[in-house]
Protein backbone atom coordinates (compact mmCIF):
# COMPACT_ATOMS: atom_id res chain seq x y z
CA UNK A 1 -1.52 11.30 -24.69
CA UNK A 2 1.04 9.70 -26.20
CA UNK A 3 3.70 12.15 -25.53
CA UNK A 4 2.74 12.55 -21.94
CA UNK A 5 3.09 8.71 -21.15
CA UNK A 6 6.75 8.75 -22.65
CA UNK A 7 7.57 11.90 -20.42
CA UNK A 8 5.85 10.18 -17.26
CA UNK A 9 7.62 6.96 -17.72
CA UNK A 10 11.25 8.87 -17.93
CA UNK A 11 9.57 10.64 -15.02
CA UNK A 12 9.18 7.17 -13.41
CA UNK A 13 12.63 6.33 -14.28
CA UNK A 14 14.06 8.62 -12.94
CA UNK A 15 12.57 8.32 -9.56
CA UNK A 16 12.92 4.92 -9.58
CA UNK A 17 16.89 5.35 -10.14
CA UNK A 18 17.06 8.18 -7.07
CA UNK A 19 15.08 6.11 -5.12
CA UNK A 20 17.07 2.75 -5.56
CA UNK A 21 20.57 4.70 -5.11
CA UNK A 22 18.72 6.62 -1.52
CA UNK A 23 17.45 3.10 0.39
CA UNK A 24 21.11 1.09 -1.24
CA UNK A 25 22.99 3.98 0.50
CA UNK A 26 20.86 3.90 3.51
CA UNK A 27 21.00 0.04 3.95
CA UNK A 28 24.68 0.14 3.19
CA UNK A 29 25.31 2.74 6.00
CA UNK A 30 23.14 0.67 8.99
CA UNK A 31 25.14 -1.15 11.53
CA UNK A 32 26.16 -4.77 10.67
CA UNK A 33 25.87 -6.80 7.82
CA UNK A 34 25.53 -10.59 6.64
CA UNK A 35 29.65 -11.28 7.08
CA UNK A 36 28.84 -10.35 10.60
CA UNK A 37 26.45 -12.07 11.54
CA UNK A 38 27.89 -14.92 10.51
CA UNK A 39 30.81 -14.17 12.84
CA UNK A 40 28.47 -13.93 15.68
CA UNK A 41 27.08 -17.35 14.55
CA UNK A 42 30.27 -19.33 14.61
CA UNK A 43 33.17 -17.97 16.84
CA UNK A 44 35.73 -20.26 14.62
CA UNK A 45 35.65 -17.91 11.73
CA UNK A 46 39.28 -16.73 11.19
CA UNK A 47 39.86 -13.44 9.94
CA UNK A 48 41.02 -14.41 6.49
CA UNK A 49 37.96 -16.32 6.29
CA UNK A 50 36.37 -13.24 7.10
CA UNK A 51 37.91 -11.65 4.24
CA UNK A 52 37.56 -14.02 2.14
CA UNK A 53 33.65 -13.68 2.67
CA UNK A 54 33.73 -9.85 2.30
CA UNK A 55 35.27 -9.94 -1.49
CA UNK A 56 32.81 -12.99 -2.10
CA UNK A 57 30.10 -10.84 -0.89
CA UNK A 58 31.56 -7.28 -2.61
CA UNK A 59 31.43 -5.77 0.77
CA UNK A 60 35.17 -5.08 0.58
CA UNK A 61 34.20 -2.60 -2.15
CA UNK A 62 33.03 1.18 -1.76
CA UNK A 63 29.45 1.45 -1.49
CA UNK A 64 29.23 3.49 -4.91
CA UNK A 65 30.81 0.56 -6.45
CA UNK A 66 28.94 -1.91 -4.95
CA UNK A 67 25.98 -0.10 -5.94
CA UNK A 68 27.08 0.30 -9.87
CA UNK A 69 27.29 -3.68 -9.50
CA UNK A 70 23.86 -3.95 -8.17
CA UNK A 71 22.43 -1.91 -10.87
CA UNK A 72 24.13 -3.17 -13.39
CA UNK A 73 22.91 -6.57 -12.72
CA UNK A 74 19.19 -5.48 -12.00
CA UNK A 75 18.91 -3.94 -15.64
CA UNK A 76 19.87 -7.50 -16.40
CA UNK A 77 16.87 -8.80 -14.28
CA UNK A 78 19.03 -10.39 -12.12
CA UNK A 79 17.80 -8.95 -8.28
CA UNK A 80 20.22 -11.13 -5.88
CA UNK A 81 19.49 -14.02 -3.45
CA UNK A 82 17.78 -13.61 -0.15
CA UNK A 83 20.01 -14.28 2.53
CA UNK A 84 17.29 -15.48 5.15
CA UNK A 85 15.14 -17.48 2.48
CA UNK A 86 18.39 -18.72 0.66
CA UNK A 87 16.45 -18.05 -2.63
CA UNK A 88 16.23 -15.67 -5.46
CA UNK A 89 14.67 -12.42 -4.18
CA UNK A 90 11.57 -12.49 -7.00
CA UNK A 91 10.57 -16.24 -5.92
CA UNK A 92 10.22 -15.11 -2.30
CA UNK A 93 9.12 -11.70 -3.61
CA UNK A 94 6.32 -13.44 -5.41
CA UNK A 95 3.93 -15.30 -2.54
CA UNK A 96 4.09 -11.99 -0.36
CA UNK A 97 3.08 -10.15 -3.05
CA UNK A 98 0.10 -12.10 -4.35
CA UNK A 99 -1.24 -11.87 -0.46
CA UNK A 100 -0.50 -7.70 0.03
CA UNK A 101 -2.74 -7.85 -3.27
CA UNK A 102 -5.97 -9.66 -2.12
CA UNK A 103 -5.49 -8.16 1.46
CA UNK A 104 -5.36 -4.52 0.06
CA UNK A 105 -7.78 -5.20 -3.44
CA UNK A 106 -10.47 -6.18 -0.57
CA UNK A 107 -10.06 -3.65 1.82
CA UNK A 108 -9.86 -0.93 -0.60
CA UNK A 109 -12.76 -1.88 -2.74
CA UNK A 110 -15.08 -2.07 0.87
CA UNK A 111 -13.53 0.71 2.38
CA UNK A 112 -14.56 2.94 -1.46
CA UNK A 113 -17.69 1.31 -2.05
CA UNK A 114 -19.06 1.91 2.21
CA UNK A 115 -17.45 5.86 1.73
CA UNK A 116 -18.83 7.52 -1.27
CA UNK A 117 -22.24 6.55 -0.72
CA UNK A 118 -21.96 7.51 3.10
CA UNK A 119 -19.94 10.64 1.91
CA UNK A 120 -22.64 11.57 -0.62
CA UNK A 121 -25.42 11.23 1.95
CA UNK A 122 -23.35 13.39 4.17
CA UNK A 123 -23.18 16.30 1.82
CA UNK A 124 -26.28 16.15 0.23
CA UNK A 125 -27.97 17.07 3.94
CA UNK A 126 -24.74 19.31 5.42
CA UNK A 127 -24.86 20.12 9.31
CA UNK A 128 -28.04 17.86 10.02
CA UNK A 129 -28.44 14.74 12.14
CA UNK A 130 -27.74 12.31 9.13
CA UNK A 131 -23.93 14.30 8.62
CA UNK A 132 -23.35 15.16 12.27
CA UNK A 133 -23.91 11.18 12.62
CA UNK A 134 -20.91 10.35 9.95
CA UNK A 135 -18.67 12.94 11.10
CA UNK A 136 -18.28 11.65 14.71
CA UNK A 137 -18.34 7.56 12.85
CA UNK A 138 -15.59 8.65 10.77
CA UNK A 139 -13.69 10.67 13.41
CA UNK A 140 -13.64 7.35 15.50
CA UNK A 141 -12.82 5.06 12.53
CA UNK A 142 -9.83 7.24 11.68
CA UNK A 143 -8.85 7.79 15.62
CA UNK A 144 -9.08 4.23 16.69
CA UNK A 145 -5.61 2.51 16.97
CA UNK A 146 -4.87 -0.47 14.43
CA UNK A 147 -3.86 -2.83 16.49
CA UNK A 148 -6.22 -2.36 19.00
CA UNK A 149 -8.70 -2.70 16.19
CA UNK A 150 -6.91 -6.32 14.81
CA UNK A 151 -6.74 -7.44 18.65
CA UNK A 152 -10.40 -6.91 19.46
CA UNK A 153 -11.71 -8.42 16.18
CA UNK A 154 -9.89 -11.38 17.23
CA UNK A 155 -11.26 -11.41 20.52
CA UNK A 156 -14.57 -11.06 19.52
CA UNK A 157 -14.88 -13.33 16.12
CA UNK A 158 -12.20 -15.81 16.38
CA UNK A 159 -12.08 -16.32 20.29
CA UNK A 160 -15.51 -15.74 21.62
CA UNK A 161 -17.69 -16.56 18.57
CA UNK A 162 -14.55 -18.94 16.82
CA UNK A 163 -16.15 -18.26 13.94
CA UNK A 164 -13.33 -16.72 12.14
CA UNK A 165 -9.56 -17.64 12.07
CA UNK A 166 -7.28 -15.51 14.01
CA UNK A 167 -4.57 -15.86 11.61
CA UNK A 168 -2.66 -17.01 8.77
CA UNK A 169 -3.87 -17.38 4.91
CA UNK A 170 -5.52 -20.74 4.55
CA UNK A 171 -6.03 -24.44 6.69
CA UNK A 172 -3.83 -26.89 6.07
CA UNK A 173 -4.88 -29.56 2.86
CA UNK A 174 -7.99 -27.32 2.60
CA UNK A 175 -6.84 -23.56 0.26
CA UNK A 176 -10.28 -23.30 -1.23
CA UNK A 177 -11.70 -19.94 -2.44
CA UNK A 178 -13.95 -20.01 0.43
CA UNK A 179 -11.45 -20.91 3.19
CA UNK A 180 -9.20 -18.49 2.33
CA UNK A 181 -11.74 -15.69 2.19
CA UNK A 182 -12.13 -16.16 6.14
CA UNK A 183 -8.73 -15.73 6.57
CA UNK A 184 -8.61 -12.28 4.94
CA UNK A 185 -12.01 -11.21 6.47
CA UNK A 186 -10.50 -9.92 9.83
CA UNK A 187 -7.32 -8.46 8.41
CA UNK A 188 -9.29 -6.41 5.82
CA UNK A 189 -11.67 -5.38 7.99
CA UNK A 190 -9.71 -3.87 10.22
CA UNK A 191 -7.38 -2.09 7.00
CA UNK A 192 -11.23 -0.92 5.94
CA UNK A 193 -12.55 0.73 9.35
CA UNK A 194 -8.65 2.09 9.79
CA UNK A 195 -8.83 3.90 6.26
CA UNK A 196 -13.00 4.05 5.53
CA UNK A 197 -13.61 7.05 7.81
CA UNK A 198 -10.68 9.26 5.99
CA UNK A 199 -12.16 8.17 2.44
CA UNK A 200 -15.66 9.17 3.91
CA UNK A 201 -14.78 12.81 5.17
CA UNK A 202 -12.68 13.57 1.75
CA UNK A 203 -15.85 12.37 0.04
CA UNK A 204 -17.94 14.84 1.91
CA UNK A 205 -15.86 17.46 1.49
CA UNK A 206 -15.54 17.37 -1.58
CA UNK A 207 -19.26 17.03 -2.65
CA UNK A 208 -19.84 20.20 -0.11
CA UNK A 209 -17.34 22.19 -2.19
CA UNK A 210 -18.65 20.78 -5.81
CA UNK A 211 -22.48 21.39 -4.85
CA UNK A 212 -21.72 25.02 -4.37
CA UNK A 213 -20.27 25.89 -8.02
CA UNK A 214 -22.18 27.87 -10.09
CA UNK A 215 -22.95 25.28 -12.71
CA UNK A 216 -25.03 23.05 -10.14
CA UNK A 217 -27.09 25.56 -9.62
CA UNK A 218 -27.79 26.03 -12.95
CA UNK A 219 -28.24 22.58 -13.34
CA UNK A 220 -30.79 22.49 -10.30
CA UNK A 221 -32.37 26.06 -12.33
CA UNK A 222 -32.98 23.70 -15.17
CA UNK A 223 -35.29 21.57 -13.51
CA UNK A 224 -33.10 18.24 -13.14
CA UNK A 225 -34.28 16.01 -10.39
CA UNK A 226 -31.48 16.02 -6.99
CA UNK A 227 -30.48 12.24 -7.72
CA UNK A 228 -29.07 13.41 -11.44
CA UNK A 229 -27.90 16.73 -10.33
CA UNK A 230 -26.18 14.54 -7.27
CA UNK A 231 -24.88 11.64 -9.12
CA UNK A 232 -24.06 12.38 -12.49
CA UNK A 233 -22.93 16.02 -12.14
CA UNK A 234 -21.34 16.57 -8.71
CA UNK A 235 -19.98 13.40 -7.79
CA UNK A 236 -17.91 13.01 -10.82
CA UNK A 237 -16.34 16.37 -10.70
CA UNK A 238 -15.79 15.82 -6.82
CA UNK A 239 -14.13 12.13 -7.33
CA UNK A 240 -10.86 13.94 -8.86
CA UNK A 241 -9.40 14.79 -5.31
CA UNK A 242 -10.46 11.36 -3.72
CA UNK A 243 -8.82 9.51 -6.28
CA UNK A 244 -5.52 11.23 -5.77
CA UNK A 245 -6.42 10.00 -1.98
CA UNK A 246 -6.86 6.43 -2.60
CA UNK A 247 -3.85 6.12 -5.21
CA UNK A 248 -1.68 7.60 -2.44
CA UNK A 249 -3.40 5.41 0.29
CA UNK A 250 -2.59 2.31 -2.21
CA UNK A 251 1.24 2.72 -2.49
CA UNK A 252 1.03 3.54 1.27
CA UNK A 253 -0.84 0.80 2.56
CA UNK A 254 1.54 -1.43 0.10
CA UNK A 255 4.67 -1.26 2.53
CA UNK A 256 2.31 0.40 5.69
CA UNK A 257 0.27 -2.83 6.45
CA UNK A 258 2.77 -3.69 8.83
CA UNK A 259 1.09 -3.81 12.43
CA UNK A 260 -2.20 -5.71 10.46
CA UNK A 261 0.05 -8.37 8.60
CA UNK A 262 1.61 -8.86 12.14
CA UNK A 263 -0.89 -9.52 14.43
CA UNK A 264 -3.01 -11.93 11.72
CA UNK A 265 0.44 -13.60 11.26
CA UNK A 266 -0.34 -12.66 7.52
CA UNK A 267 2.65 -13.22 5.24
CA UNK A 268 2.40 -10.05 3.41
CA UNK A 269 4.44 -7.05 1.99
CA UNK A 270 4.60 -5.32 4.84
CA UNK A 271 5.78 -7.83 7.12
CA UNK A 272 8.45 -9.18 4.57
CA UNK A 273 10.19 -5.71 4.29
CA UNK A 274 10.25 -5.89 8.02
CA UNK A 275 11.79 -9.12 8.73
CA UNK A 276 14.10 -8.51 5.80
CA UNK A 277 15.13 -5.45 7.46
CA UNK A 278 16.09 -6.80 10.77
CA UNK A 279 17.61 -9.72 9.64
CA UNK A 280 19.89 -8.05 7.28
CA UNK A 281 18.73 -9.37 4.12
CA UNK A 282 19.71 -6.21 2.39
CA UNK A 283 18.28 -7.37 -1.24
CA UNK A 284 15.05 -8.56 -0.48
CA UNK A 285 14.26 -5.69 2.10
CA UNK A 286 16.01 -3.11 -1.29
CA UNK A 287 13.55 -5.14 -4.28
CA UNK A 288 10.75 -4.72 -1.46
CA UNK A 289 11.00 -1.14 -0.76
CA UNK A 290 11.82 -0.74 -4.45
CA UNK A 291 8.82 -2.27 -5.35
CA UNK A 292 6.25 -0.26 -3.25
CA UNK A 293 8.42 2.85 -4.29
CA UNK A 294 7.04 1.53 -7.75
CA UNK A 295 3.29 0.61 -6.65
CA UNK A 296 3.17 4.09 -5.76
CA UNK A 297 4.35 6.09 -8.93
CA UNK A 298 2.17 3.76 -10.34
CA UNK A 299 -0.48 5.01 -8.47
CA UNK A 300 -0.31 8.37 -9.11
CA UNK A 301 0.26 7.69 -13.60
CA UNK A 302 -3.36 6.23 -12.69
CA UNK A 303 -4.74 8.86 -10.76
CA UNK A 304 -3.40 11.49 -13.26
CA UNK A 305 -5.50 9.41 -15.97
CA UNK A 306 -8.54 9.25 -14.16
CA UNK A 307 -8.58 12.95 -14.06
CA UNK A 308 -9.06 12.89 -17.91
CA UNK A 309 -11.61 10.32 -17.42
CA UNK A 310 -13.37 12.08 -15.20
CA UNK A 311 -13.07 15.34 -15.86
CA UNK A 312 -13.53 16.50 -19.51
CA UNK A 313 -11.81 19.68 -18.77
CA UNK A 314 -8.38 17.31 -18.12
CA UNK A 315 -6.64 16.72 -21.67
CA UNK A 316 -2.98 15.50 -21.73
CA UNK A 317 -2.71 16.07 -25.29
């Protein structure tokens, strides 16, 4: 186990290290950059001024140097300032990230804890009313636009009802536990009906497939009752493919929760890389992307040890 951890973190590295020189090269080659925008903001910049703001900057260097600079100095733990916030990257980094967390923690846990049950239901009775019934639920969860979704839940609960906020994380001098649970209810809702039906229909499928092996039967031969021969011997083996579903749908979601975080004017991850990205604050929108890059690998080091978990036949020894 050991040995496979060490090769999965150079692994990890190494990805990390492609990945960071791929979006540095990319944001290096996109139109603009902070010198001119600053230009566009005050006409009475000179040229040497200009210049002199480039070499400040670095951007009067090659972009392979520039790069060597950057890395250098993130080994170091030192990530840059945020133009836009006018802050270190990791103190702006830090508020968005604590809010992608709760956001996605809730939705994911709903959206896993309303699909395996559903999914299990679904396979245990294949082609009849009960899985016809989920099928077309989950077709429409996973077909239904996102922001439609967002706009109508805030029609409905926060404008017609009012009994949910339409936006934002908390009221002002309140931040309690409780008022800041109604602020993520509509925003994870709509991340758990956009994801739940996909979750639902990889559940069922995998059950079907798992329920036909030889080894149920023989554990159905035996005389064990269909709750055991569901529960403790199927739905383990068939959880190894949905977990590498949901620790892909994680890292996704991460840096993907754009259009929710947007329309619930929630200051998350996803949002942040965007505005970074169109204001041209190159090293928190690089950190960002880095970091969901990182999320993700992450992701799939704790899928790959769930299989073990799960599955006895799984050894990374």
């Amino acid at each position: 186990m050991t040995r496979f951890l060490l090769h999965r973190l150079w692994q990890s590295i190494l990805v990390l290290g492609l990945m960071s020189f791929v979006i540095y090269g990319l944001m290096g080659m996109m139109p603009g950059d902070p010198i001119d925008l600053m230009i566009s903001s005050n006409p009475d910049i000179t040229s040497e001024d200009t210049a002199r703001l480039r070499a400040l900057y670095g951007l009067d260097k090659p972009i392979l140097e520039r790069y060597g600079n950057w890395l250098a100095a993130a080994a170091s733990g030192d990530f840059g300032y945020s133009r836009v916030h006018a802050r270190p990257v990791l103190e702006v980094l830090a508020p968005a990230l604590w809010n992608t967390l709760q956001l996605l923690g809730l939705a994911i846990f709903v959206s896993i804890a309303i699909s395996i049950p559903i999914g299990v239901l679904a396979a245990a009775r294949p082609y009849s009313r009960l899985d016809y019934a989920v099928n077309l639920l989950a077709f429409a969860g996973i077909s239904v636009p996102v922001f439609w979704l967002g706009l109508l839940l805030i029609i409905v609960f926060a404008v017609i009802l009012g009994i949910l906020p339409a936006g934002g994380t908390m009221t002002v001098g309140d931040g309690g536990f409780l008022d800041r649970l109604s602020y993520l209810i509509l925003p994870a809702a709509t991340l758990t009906i956009a994801s739940v039906g996909g979750h639902t229909r990889y559940v069922r499928s995998a059950m079907i497939e798992v329920l036909r092996q030889d080894y149920i039967r023989t554990a159905r031969a035996k005389g064990l009752g269909r709750h055991r021969v569901l529960l403790k011997h199927a739905l383990r083996n068939a959880m190894v493919p949905v977990v590498t579903i949901v620790a892909l749908d994680f890292g996704f979601l991460f840096s993907g929760a754009l259009v929710t975080e947007t329309i619930f004017a929630y200051p998350g991850m996803g949002k942040m890389i965007f505005d970074a990205i169109m204001g041209n604050d190159f090293n928190l929108a690089l950190v960002s992307l880095l970091f969901a890059t990182t999320l993700t690998v992450l992701g799939n080091l704790l899928a790959d040890l769930a299989y073990a978990w799960l599955d006895p036949r799984v050894s990374y020894r």
